[in-house]
Protein backbone atom coordinates (compact mmCIF):
# COMPACT_ATOMS: atom_id res chain seq x y z
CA UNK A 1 0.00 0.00 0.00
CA UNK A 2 2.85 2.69 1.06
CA UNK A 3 4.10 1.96 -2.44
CA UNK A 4 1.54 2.67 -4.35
CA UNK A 5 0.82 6.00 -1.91
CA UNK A 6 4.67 6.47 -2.95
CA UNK A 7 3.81 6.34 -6.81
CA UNK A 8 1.01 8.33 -7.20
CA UNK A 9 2.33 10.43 -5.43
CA UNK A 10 5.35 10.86 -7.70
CA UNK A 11 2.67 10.69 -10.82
CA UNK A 12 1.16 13.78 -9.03
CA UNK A 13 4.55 15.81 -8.58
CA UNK A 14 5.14 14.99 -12.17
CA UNK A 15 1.94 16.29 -13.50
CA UNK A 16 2.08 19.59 -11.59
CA UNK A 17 0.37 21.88 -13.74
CA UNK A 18 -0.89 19.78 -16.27
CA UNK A 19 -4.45 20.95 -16.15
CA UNK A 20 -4.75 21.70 -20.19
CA UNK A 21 -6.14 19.33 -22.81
CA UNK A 22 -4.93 17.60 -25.54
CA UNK A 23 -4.92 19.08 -28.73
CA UNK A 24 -8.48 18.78 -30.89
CA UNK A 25 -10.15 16.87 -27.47
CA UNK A 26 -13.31 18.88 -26.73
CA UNK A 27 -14.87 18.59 -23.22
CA UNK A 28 -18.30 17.89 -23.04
CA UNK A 29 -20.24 21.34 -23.19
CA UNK A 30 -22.45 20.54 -20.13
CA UNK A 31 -21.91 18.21 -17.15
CA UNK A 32 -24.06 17.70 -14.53
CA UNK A 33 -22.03 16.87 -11.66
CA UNK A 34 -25.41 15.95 -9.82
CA UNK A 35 -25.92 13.36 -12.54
CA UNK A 36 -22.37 12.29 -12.73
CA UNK A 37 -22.38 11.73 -8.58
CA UNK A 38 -22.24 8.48 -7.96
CA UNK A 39 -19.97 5.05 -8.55
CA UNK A 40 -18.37 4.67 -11.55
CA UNK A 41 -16.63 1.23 -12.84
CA UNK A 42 -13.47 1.55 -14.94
CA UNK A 43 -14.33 -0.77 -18.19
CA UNK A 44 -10.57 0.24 -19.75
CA UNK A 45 -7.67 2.37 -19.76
CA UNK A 46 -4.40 3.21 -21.00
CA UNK A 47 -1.65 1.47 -18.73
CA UNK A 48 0.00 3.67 -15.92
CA UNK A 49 1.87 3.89 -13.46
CA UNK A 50 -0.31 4.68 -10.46
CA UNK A 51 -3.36 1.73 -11.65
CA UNK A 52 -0.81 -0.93 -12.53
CA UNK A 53 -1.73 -4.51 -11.28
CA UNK A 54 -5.17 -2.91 -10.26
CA UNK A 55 -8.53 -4.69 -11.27
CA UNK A 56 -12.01 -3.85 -9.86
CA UNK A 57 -11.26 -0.12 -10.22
CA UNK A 58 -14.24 2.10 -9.45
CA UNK A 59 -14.20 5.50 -9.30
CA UNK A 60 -16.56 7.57 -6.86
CA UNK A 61 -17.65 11.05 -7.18
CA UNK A 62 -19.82 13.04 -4.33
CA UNK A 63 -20.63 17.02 -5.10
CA UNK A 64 -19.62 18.82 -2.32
CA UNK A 65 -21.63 21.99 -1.71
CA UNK A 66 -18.79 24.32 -2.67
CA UNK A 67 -18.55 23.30 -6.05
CA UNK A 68 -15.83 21.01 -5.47
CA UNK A 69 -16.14 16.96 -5.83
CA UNK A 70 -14.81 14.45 -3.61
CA UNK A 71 -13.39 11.33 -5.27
CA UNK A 72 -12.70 8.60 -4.03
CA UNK A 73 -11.22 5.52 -6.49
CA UNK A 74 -10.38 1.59 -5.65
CA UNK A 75 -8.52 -1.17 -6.82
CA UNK A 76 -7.70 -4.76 -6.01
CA UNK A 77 -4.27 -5.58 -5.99
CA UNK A 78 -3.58 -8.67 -6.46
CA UNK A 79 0.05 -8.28 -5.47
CA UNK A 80 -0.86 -6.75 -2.38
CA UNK A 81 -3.82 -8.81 -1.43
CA UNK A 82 -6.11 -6.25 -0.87
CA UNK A 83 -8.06 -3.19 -1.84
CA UNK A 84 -6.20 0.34 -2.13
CA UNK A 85 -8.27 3.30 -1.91
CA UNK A 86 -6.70 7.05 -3.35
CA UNK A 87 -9.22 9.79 -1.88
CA UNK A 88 -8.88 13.12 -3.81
CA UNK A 89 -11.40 16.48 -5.16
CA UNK A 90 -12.06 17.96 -8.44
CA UNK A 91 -12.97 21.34 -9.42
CA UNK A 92 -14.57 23.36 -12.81
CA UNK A 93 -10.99 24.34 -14.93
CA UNK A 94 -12.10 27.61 -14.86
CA UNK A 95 -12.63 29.30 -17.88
CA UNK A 96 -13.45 25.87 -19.83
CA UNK A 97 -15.68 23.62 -20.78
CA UNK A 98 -18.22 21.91 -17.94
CA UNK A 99 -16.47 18.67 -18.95
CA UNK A 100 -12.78 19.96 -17.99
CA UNK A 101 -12.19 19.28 -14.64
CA UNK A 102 -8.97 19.56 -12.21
CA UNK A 103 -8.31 16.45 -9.76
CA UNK A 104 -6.04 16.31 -7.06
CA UNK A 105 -5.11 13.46 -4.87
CA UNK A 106 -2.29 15.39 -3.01
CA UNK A 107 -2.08 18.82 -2.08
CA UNK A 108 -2.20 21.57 -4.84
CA UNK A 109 -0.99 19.67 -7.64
CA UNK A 110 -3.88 18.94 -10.11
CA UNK A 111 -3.96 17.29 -13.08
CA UNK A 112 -6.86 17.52 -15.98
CA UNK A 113 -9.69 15.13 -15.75
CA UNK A 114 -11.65 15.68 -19.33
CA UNK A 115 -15.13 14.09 -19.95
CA UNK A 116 -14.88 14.30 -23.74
CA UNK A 117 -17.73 11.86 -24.13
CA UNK A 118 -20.79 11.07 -22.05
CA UNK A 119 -24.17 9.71 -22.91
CA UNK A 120 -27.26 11.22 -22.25
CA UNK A 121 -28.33 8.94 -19.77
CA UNK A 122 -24.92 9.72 -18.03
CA UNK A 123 -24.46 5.69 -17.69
CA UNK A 124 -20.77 5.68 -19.98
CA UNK A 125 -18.28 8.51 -20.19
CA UNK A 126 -14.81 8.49 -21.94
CA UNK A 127 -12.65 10.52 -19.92
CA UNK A 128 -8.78 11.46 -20.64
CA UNK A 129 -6.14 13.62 -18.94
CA UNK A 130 -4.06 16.40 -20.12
CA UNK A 131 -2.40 14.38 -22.85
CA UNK A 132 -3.26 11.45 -25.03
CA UNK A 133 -1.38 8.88 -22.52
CA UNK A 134 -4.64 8.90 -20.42
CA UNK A 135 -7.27 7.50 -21.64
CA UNK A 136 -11.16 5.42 -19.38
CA UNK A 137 -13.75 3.71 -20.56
CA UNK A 138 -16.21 4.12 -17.47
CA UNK A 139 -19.03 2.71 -17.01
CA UNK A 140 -22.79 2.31 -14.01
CA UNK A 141 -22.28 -1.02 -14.78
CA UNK A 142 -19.36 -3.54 -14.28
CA UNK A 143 -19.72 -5.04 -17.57
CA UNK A 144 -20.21 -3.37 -20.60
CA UNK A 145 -21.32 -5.45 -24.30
CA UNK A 146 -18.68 -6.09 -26.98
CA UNK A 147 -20.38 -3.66 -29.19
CA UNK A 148 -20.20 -0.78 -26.60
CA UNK A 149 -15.87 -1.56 -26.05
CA UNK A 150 -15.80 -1.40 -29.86
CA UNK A 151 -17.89 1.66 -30.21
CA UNK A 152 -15.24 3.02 -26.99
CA UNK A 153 -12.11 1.92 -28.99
CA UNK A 154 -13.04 3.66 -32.31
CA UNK A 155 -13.85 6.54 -30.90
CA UNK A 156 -10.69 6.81 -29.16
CA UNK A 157 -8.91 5.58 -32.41
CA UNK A 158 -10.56 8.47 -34.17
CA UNK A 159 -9.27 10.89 -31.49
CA UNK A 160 -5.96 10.09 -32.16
CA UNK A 161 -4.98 7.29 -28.87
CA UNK A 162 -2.30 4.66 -29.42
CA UNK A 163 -4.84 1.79 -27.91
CA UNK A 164 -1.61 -0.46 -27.75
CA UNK A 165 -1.64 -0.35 -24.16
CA UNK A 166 -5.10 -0.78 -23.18
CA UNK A 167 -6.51 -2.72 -20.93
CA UNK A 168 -9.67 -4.18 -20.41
CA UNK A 169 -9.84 -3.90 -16.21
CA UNK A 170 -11.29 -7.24 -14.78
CA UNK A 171 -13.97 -6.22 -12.76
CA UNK A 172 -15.11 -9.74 -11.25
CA UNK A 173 -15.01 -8.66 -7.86
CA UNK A 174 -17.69 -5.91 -8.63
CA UNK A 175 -20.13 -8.27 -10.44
CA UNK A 176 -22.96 -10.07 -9.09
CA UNK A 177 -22.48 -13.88 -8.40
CA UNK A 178 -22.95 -15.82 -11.83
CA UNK A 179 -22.77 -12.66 -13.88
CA UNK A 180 -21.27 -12.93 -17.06
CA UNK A 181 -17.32 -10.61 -17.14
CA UNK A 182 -16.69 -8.46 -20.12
């Protein structure tokens, strides 16, 4: 656990200031944080540092009256036989787009959280960072259909992310007994 404390916390330092967005990503126009509240499961994502060896990854977002959002994300680790929990906040980029959004999970270093994609039902949302090495496919639900990962990956693809590194996040632990994974 102190390790992985130890890496994102050296992910942070690094991305000090890297609240912009990539070039040609738009943020969604509107986002309804109140809408967006809730648990969200990570379907896939680029390989990092501060996820790697993770599975079960969810991703939980509370509005805080302020403006700001608590989040709160878990893993498994296998390595580490147990669950690690990172508990940061988000805030409006201000200035930008509703979907451009700050997150820190130390101090005052931020780093861009972008919703670039979200469905009106707010029940998938593609999200990337400040550059194109960041890329999530989250999702309400654990398990998403083959059709909806393809639909993610061309999308992505179109936007101009190297999926060579993606991974589809096992989220067994997070499914109902008997359901069906990815």
């Amino acid at each position: 656990m102190k390790l992985s404390r130890l890496l994102l916390l050296c992910v942070t330092i690094v991305t000090v200031g890297c609240t912009g967005l990539p070039d040609d990503i738009e943020p969604v126009p509107a986002l309804d944080i109140g809408k967006y509240k809730g648990t969200w499961y990570e379907i896939a994502r680029l390989d990092h540092s501060f996820e790697r060896g993770l599975s079960d990854v969810t991703a939980e977002y509370i509005p805080n009256p302020d403006g700001s959002v608590t989040v709160v994300n878990r893993g498994y680790s296998a390595e580490e036989g147990g669950w690690e929990e990172a508990d940061g906040h988000a805030l409006p980029v201000e200035g930008s787009a509703a979907g451009h959004l700050k997150v820190s999970f130390f101090g005052p270093f931020y780093a861009s959280y972008v919703v670039f994609q979200l469905d009106e039902d707010y029940e998938q949302a593609y999200v990337t960072g400040f550059n194109r090495d960041y890329l999530w496919l989250l999702s309400r639900s654990p398990a998403v259909n083959d059709s909806e990962l393809e639909a993610f990956k061309a999308v992505a693809r179109e936007q101009g992310f190297d999926l060579d590194e993606l991974i589809v996040v096992d989220q067994s632990r997070n499914l109902p007994e008997g359901a069906p994974a990815n």
